[in-house]
N, C-alpha and C. Protein backbone atom coordinates (compact mmCIF):
# COMPACT_ATOMS: atom_id res chain seq x y z
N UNK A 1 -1.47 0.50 14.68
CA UNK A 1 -2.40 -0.60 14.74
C UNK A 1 -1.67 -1.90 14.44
N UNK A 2 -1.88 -3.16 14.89
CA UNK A 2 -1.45 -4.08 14.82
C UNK A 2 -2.31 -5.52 14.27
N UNK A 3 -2.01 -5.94 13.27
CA UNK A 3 -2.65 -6.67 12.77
C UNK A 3 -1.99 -8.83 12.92
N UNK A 4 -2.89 -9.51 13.16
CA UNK A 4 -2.07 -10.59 13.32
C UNK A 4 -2.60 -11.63 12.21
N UNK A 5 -2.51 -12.87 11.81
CA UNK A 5 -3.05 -13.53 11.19
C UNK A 5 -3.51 -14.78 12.13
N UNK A 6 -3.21 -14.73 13.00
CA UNK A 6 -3.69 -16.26 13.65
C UNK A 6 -3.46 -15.76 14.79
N UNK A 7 -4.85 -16.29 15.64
CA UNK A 7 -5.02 -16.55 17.30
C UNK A 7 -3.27 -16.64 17.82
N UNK A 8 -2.63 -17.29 17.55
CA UNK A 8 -1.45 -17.63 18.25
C UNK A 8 -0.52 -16.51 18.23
N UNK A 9 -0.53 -16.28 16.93
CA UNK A 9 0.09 -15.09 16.81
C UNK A 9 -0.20 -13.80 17.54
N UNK A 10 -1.30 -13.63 17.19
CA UNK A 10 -1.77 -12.56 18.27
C UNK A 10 -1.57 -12.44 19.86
N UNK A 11 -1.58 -13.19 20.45
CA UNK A 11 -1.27 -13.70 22.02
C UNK A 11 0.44 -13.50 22.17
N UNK A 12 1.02 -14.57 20.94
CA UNK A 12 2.39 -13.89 21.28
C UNK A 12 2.93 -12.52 21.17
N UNK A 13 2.36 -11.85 20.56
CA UNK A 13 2.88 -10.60 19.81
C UNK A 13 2.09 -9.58 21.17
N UNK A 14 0.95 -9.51 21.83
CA UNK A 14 -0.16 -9.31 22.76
C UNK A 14 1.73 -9.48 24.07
N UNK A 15 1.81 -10.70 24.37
CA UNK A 15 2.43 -10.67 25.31
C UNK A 15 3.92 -10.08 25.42
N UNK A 16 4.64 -10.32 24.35
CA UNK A 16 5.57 -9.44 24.20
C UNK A 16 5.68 -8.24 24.48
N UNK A 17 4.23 -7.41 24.00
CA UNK A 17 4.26 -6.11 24.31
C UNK A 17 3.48 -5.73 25.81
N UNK A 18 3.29 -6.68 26.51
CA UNK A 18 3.49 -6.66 28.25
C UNK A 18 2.06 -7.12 28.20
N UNK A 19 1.29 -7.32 27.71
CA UNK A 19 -0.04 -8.36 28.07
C UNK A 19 0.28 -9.82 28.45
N UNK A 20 0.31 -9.58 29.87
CA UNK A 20 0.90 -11.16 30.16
C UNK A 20 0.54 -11.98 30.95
N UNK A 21 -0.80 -11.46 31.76
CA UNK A 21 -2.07 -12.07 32.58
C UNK A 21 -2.76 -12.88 31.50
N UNK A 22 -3.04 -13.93 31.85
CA UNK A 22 -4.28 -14.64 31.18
C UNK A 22 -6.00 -14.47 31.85
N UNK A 23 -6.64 -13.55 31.44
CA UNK A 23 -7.52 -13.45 31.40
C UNK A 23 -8.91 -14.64 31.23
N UNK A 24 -9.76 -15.11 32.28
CA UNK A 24 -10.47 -15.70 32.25
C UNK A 24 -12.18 -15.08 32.44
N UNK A 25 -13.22 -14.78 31.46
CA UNK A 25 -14.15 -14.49 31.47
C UNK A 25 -15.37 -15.94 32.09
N UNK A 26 -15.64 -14.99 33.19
CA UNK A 26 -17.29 -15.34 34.33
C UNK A 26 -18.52 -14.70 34.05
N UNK A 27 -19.24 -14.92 34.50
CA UNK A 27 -20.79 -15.23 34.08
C UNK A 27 -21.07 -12.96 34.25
N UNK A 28 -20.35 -12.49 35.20
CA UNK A 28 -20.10 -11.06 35.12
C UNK A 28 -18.64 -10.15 35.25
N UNK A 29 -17.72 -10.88 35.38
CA UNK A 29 -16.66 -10.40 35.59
C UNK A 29 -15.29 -11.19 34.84
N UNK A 30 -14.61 -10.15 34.86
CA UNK A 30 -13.04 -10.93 33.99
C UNK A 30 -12.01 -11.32 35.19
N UNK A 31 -11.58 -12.67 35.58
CA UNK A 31 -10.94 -13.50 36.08
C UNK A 31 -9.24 -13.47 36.08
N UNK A 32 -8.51 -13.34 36.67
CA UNK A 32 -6.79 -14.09 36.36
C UNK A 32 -6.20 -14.21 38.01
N UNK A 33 -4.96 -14.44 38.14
CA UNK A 33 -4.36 -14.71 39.38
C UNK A 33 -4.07 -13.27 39.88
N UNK A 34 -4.26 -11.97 39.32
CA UNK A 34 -4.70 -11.64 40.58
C UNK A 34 -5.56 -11.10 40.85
N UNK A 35 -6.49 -11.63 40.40
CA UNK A 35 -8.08 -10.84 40.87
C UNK A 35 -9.12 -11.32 40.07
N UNK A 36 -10.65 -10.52 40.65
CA UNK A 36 -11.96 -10.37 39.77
C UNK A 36 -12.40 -8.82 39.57
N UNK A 37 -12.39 -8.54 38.09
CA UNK A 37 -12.26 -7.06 38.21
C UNK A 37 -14.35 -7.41 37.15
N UNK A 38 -14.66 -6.57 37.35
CA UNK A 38 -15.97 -6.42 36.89
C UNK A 38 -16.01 -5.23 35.72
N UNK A 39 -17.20 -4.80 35.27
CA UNK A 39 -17.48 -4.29 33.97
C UNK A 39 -16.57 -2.91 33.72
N UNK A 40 -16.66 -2.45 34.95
CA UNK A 40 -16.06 -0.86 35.25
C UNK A 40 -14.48 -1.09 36.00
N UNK A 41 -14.47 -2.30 35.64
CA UNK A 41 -12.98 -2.03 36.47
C UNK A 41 -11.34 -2.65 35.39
N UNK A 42 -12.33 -2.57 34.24
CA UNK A 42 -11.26 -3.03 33.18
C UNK A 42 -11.20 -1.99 31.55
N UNK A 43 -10.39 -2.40 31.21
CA UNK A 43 -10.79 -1.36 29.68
C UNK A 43 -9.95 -2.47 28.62
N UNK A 44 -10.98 -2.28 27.72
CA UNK A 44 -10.40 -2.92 26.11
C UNK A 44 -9.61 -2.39 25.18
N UNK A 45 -8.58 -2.32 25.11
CA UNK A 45 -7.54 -1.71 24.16
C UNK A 45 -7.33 -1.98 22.79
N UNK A 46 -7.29 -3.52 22.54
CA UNK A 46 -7.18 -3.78 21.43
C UNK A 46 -8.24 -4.93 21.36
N UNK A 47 -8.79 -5.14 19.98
CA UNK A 47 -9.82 -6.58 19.57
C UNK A 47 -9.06 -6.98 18.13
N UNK A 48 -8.96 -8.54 18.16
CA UNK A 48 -8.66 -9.12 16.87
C UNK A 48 -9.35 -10.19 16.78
N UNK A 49 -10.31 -10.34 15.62
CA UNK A 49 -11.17 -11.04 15.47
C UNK A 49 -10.64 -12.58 14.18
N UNK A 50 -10.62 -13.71 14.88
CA UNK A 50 -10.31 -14.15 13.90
C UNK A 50 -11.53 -15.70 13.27
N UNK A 51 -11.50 -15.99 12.24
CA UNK A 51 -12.95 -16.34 11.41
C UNK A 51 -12.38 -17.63 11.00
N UNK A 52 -12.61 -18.86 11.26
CA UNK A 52 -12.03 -20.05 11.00
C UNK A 52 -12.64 -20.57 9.55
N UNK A 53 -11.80 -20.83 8.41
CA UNK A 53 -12.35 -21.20 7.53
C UNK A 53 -13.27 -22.12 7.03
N UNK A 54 -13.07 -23.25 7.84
CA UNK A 54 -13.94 -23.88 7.29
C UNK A 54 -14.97 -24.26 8.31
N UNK A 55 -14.38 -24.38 9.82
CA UNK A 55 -14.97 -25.20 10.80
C UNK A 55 -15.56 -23.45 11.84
N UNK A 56 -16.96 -23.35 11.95
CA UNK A 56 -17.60 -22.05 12.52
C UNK A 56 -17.14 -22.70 14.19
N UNK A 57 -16.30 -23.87 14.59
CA UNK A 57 -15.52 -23.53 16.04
C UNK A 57 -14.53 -23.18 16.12
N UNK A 58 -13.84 -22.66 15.22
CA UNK A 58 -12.49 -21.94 15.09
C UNK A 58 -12.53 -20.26 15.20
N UNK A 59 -13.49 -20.25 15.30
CA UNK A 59 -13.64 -18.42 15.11
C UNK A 59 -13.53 -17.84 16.77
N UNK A 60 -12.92 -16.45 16.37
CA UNK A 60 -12.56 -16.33 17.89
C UNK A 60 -11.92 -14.63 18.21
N UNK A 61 -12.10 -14.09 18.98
CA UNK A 61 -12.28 -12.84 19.57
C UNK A 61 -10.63 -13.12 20.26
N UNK A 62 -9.68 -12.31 20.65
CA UNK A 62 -8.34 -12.12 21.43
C UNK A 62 -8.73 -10.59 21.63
N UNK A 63 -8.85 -10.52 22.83
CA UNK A 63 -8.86 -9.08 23.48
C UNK A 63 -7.91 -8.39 23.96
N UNK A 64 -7.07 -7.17 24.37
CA UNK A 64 -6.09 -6.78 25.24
C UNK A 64 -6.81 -6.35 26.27
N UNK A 65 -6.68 -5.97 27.39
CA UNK A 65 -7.11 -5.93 28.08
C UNK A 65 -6.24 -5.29 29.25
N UNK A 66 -6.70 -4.17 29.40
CA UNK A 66 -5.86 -3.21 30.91
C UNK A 66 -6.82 -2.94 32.16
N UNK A 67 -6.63 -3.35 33.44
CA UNK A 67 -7.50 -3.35 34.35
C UNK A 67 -7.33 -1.69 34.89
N UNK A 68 -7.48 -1.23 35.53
CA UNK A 68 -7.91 0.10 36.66
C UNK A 68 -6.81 -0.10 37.27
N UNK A 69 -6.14 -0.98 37.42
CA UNK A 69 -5.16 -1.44 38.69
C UNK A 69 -3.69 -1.15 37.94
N UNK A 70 -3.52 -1.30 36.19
CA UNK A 70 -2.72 -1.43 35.45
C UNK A 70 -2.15 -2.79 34.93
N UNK A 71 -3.10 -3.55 35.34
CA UNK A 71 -3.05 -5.25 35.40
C UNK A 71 -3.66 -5.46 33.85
N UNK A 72 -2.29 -5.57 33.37
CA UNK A 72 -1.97 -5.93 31.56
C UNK A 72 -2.43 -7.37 31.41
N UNK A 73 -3.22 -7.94 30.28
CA UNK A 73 -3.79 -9.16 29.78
C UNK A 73 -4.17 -9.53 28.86
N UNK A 74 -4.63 -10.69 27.95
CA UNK A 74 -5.49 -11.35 27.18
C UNK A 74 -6.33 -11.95 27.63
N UNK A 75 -7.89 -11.96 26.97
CA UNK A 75 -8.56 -12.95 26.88
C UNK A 75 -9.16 -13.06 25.80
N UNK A 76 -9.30 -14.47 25.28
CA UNK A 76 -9.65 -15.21 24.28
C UNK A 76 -10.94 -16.21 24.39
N UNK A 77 -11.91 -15.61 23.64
CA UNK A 77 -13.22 -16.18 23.54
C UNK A 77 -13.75 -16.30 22.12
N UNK A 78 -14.71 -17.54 22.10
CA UNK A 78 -15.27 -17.38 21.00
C UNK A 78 -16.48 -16.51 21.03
N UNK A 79 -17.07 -16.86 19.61
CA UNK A 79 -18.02 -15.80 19.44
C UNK A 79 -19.09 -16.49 18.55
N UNK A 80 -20.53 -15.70 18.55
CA UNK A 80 -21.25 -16.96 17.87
C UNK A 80 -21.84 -17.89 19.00
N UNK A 81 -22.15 -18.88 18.14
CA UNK A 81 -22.60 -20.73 18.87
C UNK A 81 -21.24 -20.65 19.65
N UNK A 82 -20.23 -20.52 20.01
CA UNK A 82 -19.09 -21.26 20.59
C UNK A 82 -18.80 -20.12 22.31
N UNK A 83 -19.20 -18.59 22.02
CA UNK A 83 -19.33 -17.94 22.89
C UNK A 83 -19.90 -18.42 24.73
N UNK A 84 -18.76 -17.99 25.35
CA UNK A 84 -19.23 -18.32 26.88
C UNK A 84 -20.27 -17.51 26.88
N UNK A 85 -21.24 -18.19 28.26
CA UNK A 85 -22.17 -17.14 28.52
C UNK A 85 -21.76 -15.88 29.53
N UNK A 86 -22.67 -15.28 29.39
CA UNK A 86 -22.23 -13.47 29.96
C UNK A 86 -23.12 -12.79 30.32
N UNK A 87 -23.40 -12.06 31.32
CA UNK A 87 -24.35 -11.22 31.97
C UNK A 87 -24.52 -10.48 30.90
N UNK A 88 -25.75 -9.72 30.62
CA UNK A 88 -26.22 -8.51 29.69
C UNK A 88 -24.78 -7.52 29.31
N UNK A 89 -24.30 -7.07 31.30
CA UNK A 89 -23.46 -5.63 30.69
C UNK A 89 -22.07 -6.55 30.51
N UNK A 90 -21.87 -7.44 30.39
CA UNK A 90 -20.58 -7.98 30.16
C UNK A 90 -20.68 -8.08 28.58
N UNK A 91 -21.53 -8.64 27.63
CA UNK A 91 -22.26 -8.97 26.32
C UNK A 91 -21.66 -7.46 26.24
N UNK A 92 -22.65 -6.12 26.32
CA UNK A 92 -22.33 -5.02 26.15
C UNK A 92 -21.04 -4.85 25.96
N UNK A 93 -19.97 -4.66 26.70
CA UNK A 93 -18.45 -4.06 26.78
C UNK A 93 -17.50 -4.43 25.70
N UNK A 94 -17.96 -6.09 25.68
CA UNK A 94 -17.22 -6.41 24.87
C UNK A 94 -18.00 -6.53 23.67
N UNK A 95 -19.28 -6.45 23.30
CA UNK A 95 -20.04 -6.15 21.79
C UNK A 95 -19.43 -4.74 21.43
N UNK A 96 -18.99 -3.44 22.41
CA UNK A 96 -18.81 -2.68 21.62
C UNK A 96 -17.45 -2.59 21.00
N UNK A 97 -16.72 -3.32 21.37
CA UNK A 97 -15.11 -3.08 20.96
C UNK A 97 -15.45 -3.84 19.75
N UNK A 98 -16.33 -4.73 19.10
CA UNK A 98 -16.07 -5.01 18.02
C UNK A 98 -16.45 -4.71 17.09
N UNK A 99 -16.13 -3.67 16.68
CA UNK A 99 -16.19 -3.22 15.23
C UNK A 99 -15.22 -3.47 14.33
């Protein structure tokens, strides 16, 4: 298991170990240059949740992220008031990785 202390950190340490798509989340599907993969066409590997001390817009979700295709990534969203919006089963996929 891998633990990071800061958003930044996490992404670098994420890409080093071959997550190296940047991942962009849409209203139902996850986004990057090469493609739109939807609910069933991706899987969540790792979640690091990080909680901004003082300011509640600093808080923030870094996902890993492996597509069906083998298309390695991050995406980084907040969570809370700061959260993009998301179709129901998109909310779902990624509500359950966070525990």
């Amino acid at each position: 298991m891998y633990t990071y202390d800061t958003v930044s950190a996490a992404i670098s340490g994420l890409k080093q170990r071959g997550y190296e798509m940047d991942f962009n989340l849409e209203e139902n599907c996850l986004v990057c240059a090469e493609g739109r993969f939807g609910t069933d066409a991706f899987e969540i590997v790792e979640v690091h949740r990080f909680e901004g001390n003082t300011d509640p817009a600093d808080e923030a979700v870094v996902y890993a992220i492996e597509s069906g295709t083998g298309i390695k990534g991050v995406l980084v969203n907040g969570y809370g008031i700061s959260a993009d919006s998301m179709d129901a089963e998109m909310i779902k996929k990624l509500s359950m990785q966070r525990n």
